[in-house]
Structure formats: structure tokens, C-alpha cells
Protein backbone atom coordinates (compact mmCIF):
# COMPACT_ATOMS: atom_id res chain seq x y z
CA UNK A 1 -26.18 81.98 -24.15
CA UNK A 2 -27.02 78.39 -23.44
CA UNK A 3 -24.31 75.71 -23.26
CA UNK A 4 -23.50 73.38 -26.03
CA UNK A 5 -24.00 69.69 -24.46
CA UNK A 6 -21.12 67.73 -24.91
CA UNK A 7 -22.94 64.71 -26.53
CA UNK A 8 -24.63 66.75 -29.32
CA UNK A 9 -26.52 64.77 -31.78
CA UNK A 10 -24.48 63.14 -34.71
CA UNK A 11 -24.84 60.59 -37.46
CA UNK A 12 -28.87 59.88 -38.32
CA UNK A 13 -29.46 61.74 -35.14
CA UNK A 14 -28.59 65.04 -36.90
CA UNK A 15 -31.59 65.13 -38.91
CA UNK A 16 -33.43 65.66 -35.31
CA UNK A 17 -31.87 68.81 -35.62
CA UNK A 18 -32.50 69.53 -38.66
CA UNK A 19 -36.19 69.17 -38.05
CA UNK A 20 -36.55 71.22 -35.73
CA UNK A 21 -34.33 73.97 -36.98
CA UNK A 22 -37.26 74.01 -39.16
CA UNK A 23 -39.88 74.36 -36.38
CA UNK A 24 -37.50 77.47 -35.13
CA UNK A 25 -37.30 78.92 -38.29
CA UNK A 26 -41.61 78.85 -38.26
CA UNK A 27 -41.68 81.26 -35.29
CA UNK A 28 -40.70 84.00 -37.42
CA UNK A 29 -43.54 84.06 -39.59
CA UNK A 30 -45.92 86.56 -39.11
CA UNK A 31 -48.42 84.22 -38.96
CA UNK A 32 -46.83 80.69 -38.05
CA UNK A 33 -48.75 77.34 -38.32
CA UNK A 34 -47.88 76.43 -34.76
CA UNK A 35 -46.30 77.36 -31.66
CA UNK A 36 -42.64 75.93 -30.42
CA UNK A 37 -40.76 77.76 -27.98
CA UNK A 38 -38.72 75.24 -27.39
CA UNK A 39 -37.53 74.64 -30.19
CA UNK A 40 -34.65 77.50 -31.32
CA UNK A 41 -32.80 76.16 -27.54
CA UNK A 42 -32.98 72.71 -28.57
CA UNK A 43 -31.06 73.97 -31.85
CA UNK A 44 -28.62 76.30 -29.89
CA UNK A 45 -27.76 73.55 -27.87
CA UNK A 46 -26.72 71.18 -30.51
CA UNK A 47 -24.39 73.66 -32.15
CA UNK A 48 -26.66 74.81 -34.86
CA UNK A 49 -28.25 73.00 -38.02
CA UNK A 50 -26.01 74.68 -40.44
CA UNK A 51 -24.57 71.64 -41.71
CA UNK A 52 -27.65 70.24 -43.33
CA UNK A 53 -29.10 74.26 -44.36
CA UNK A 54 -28.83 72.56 -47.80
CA UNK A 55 -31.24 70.00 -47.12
CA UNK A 56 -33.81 72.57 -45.34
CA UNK A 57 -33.57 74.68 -48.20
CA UNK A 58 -34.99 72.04 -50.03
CA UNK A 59 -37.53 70.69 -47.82
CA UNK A 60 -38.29 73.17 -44.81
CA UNK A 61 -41.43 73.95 -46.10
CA UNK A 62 -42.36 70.67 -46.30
CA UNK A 63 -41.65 69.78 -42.58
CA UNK A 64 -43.19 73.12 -41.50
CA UNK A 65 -46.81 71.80 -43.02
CA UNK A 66 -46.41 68.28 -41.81
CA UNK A 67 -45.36 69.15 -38.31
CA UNK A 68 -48.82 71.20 -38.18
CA UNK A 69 -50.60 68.01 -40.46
CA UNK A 70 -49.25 66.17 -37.83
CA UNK A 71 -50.17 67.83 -35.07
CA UNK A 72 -54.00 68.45 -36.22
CA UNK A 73 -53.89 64.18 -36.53
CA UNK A 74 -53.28 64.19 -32.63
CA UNK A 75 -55.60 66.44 -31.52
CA UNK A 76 -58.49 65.50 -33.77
CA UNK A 77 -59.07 62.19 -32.32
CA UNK A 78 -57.83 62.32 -28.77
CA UNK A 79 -56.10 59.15 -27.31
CA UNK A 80 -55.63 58.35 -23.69
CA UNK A 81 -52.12 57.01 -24.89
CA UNK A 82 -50.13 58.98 -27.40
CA UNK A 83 -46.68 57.12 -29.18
CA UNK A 84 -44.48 58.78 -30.84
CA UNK A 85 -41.27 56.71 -32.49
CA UNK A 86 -38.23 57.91 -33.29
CA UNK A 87 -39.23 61.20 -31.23
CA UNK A 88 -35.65 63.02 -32.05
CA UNK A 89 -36.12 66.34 -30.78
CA UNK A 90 -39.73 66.34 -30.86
CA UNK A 91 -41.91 68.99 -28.14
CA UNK A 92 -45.34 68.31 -28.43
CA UNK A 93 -45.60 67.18 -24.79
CA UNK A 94 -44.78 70.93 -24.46
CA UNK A 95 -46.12 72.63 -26.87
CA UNK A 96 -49.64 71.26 -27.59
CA UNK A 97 -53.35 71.37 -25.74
CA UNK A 98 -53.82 67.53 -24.47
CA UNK A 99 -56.47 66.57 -22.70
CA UNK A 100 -56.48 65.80 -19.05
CA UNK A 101 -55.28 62.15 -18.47
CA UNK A 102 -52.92 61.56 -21.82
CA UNK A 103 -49.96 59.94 -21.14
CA UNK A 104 -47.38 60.51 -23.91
CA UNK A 105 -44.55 58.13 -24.87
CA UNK A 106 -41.12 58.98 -26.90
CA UNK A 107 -39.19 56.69 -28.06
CA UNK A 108 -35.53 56.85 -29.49
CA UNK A 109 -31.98 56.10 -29.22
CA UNK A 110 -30.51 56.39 -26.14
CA UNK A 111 -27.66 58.81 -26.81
CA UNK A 112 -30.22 61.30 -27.96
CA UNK A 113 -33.05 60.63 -25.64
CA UNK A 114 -29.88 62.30 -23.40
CA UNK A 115 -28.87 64.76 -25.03
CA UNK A 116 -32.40 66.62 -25.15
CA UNK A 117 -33.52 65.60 -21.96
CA UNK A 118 -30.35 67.75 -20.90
CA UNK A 119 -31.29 70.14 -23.09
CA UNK A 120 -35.00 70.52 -22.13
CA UNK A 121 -33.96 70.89 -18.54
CA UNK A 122 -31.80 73.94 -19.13
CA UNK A 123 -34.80 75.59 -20.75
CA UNK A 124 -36.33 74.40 -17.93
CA UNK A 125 -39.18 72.92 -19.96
CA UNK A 126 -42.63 71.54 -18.53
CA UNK A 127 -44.57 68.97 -19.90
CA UNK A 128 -48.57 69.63 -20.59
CA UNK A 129 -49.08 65.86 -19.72
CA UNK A 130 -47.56 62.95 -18.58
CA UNK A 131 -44.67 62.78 -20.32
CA UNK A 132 -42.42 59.13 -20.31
CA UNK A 133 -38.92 58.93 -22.50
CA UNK A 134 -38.68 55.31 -23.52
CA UNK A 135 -34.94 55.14 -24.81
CA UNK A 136 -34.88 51.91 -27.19
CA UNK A 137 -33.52 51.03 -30.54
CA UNK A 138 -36.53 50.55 -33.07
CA UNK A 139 -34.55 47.57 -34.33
CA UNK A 140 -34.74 46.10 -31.16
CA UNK A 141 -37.79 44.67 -29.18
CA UNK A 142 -38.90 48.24 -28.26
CA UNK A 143 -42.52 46.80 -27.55
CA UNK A 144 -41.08 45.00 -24.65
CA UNK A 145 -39.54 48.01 -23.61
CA UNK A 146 -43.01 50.43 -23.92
CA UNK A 147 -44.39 48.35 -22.06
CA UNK A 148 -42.39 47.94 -19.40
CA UNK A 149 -42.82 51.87 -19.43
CA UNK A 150 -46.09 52.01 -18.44
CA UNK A 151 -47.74 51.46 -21.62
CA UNK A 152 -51.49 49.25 -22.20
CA UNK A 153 -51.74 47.88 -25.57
CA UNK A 154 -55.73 47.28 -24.18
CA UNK A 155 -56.31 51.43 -24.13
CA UNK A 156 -56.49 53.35 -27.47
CA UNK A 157 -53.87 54.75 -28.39
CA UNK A 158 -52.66 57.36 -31.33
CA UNK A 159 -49.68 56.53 -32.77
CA UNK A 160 -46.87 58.68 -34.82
CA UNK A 161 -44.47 57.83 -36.99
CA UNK A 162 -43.23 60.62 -38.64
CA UNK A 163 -39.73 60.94 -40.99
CA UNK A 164 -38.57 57.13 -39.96
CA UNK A 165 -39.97 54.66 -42.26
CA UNK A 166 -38.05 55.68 -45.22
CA UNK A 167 -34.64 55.38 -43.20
CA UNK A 168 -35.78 51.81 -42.39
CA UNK A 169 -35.09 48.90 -44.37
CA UNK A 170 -38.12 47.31 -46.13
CA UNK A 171 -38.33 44.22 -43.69
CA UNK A 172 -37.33 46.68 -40.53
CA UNK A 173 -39.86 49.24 -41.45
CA UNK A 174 -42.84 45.96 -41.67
CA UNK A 175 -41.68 44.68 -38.11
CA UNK A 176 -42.05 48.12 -36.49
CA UNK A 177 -45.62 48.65 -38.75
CA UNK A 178 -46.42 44.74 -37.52
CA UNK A 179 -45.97 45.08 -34.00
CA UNK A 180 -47.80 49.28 -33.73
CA UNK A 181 -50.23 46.98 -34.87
CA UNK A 182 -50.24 44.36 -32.41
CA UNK A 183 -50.44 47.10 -29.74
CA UNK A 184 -52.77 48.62 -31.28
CA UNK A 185 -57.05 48.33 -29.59
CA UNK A 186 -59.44 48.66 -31.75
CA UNK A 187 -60.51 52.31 -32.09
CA UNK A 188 -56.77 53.51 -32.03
CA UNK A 189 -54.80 55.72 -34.44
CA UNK A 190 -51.88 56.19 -36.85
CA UNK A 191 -50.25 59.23 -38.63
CA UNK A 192 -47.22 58.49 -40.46
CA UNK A 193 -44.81 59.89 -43.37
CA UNK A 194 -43.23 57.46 -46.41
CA UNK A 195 -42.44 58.33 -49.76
CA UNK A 196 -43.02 56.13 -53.32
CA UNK A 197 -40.05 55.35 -55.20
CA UNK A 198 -40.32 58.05 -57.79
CA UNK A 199 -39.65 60.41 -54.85
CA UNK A 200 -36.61 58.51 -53.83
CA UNK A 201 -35.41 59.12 -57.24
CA UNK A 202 -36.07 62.58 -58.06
CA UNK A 203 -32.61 64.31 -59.50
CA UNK A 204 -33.35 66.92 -56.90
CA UNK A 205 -33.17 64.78 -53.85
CA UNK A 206 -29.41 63.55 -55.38
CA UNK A 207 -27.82 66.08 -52.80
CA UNK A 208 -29.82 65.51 -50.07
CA UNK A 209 -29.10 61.61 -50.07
CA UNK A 210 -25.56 62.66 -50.41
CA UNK A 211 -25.47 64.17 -47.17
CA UNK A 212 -27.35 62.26 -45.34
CA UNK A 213 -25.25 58.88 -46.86
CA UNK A 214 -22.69 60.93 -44.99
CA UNK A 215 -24.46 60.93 -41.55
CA UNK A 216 -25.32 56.86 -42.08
CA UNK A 217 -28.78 57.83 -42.77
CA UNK A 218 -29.54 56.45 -46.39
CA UNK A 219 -33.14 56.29 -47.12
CA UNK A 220 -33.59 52.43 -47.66
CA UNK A 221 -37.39 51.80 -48.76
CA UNK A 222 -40.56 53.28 -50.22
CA UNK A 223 -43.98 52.29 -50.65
CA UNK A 224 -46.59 53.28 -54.01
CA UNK A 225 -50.13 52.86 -51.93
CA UNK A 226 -50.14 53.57 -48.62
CA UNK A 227 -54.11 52.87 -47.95
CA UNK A 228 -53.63 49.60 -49.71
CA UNK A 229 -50.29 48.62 -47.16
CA UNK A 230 -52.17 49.78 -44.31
CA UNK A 231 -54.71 47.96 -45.27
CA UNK A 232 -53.30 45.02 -44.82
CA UNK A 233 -52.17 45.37 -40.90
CA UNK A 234 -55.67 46.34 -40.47
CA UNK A 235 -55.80 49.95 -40.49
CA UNK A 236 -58.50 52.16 -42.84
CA UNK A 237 -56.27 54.95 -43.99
CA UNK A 238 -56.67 58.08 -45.90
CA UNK A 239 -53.73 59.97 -47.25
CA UNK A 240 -53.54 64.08 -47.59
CA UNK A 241 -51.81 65.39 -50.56
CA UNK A 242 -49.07 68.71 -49.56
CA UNK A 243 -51.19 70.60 -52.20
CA UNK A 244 -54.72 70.24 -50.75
CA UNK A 245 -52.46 70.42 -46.78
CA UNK A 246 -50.85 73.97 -48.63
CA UNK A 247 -54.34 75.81 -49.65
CA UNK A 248 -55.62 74.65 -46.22
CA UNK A 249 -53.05 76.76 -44.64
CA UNK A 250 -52.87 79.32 -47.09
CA UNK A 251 -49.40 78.27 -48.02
CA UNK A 252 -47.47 78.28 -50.85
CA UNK A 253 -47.21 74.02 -52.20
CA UNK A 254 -43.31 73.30 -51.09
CA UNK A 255 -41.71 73.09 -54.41
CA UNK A 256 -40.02 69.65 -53.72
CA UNK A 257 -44.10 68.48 -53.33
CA UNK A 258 -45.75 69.97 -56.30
CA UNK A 259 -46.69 68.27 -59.31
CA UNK A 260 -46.08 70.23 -61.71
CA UNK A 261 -42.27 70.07 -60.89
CA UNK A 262 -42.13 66.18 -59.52
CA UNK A 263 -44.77 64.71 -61.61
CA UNK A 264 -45.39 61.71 -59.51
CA UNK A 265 -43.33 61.66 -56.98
CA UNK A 266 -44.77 61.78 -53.70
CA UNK A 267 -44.28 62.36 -50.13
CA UNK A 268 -47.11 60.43 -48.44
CA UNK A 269 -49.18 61.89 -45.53
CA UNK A 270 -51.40 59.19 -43.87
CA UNK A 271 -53.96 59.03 -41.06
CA UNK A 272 -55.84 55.88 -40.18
CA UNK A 273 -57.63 54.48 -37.55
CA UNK A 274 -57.66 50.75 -36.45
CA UNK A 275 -60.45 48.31 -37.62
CA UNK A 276 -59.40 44.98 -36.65
């Protein structure tokens, strides 16, 4: 059995785990939308997820599809420079086919960016590319910091911001969109995850803000158009409904996504590529 670090993720950093609890929970499917070995040890050595089983209930499906949405946004347009912020316990350095040359950047809090490096090297894990940890607080000047890693804001790049906006406060969540941006040649890519305010207030989600209040990570904005705000940073987006991402897969629509039981509440799923 594999050791349980001693600085195990807590606070806003638990929801890393939860995440990829998720991914673990995939690999048991007899026909699962993506590969993560790594994934159950990552888990393990944070002590278990069962704290927030509540909140997966709710929304596992959900993260199961848009970890493979995701994932098909990285590989479809290949980048020599891939970015993902607010990595948490993210393994697609591992886990996924990049092409020869891609250097990959994470980027998160320090305290975790420890905790799974630690963790990865018991499972003795191997990245499939370059791989460079960037430990940063997004609140902080992080683009000074990626940088400084290595990174070329002149080379394409794709970028990923997956479950973080809505954690960020409305003027936080436009300085990190801002400055992706500014980094950002022409030619490069985004995939990100937001929610509209009808989402934020769906009675069902009640318990799920309650425990995350409790872990200091309230959700703190939304957005209704995400083409239109993309738009504006210079970025031609297109957004994938969980419906059309579900009957792609052959997968049930996650119940906290469909319709017919959230009218208009939605968890947004964008891809766009830079114009300006």
C-alpha cells in the first residue's frame, strides 16, 4: 500500500482530489473514455476523496466527459507549448499521445505542486514529453513566473483552463483571461470550463457550495456568453453543449447538465483559437 504524504491536499486544493477520484472511478468502465493509471495512486495518496463523495455523486459524470472533451481539445490542434492552470492533480503529461517536441507547463500552488510531485515519484511516473511544474499563485504575476520557466509567448501555444474560473473572482478571473491572452501568438488555443449564473443557482448545487464554502472554495463568478467574452480578448470560440459531448460518447447526459431537469442552467465547454 502506498504511503499517505504528510502534506495531503486541503482547503480548495481538495477538489484536485476530487477530480481525479473521478478519473479513477472511469477505469472501471467496461469501456472508459480515457486512460489514467495514475490516477487511483494519486487518490490513495491523499487519503481518499470520501469527503466530497457527495459532490461526485452529483457531478462525476460530468468531469468524466469533460476530462475526455478536454483532452480531444489538446490533441486536435497540436501546440508546440501546452499550459495548463491550476493543474491540481492533473496527468496528461502521462497519460496522453503528444507529439515529439511539446513542452508542457503546470501551474499551481506550491503546497500542491509538492504534494503530487511526491506522489508521482512513488508511482514512479514518466512523462510522454517535456514536462515543467511552474508552482505560482494565479493571483500573482504567474506570467512572470512561466516565463522564467522556459516558456515563449512568440510559439503557439494551447492553453487549458479547466474547473478554475468559477472559483475566481470576476476581476481575478479577467486578469488571468487578459494576460493567456497577452501570451498568446496568433494561431494559439484555449479550452476552458465556466458556468452562467442560473447554474450557480440551481437548488441542487445548494450542497455542493456548502461544502466547498467549507474548504474556502466558494464559486465567486459566472459568465451568460462565453463566445461573446472571448470575443472580446480576441479569441473565436465555439462552445459544446454536455448533451451533444454525451451522444458523442454514447453516454448517458449527466443529470446535473440536462435540460430537461436545469432548464437553463449551464456548464459551459469552450474551445477557441486566437485571431488577433
Amino acid at each position: 500500500m502506498k504511503r499517505v504524504l504528510q502534506r495531503t491536499p486541503v482547503g480548495v486544493a481538495r477538489t484536485a482530489v476530487l477530480i481525479a477520484a473521478a478519473r479513477a472511478n472511469e477505469q472501471g468502465q467496461l469501456r472508459p473514455l480515457f486512460d489514467d493509471p495514475l490516477a487511483a495512486g494519486l487518490v490513495e495518496a491523499a487519503g481518499s476523496a470520501s469527503d466530497l463523495n457527495g459532490v461526485r455523486t452529483l457531478a462525476g459524470d460530468h468531469f468524466v466527459l469533460r476530462t475526455r472533451y478536454f483532452d480531444d481539445e489538446l490533441l486536435g490542434t497540436p501546440q508546440p507549448q501546452v499550459v495548463i492552470m491550476a493543474a491540481g492533480l492533473d496527468t496528461r503529461a502521462f497519460r496522453l499521445q503528444w507529439p515529439p517536441g511539446t513542452t508542457l507547463f503546470e501551474l499551481d500552488l506550491p503546497e500542491l505542486v509538492e504534494f503530487k510531485e511526491d506522489a508521482l515519484r512513488d508511482q514512479l511516473a514518466q512523462p510522454a514529453c517535456e514536462r515543467v511544474v511552474v508552482p505560482c499563485d494565479l493571483r500573482d504575476d504567474w506570467a512572470t513566473a512561466l516565463i522564467r520557466a522556459g516558456f515563449d509567448p512568440k510559439r503557439p501555444t494551447a492553453w487549458l483552463l479547466e474547473g478554475l474560473f468559477m472559483f475566481l473572482p470576476p476581476d481575478a478571473g479577467e486578469k488571468v483571461l487578459y494576460w493567456v491572452s497577452a501570451l498568446s501568438a496568433r494561431g494559439s488555443t484555449l479550452a476552458l470550463e465556466h458556468v452562467n449564473r442560473a447554474f450557480r443557482e440551481l437548488p441542487q448545487m445548494k450542497p455542493v457550495h456548502q461544502r466547498f464554502d467549507a474548504l474556502d472554495a466558494r464559486w465567486r463568478s459566472d459568465v451568460e456568453d462565453p463566445v461573446e467574452w472571448l470575443d472580446g480578448y480576441g479569441w473565436h470560440a465555439t462552445v459544446t453543449h454536455q448533451v451533444d459531448l454525451a451522444a458523442r460518447h454514447d453516454r448517458a447526459v449527466p443529470a446535473i447538465t440536462d435540460p430537461r431537469k436545469v432548464g437553463d442552467a449551464r456548464i459551459w465547454l469552450a474551445s477557441a483559437v486566437r485571431t488577433a
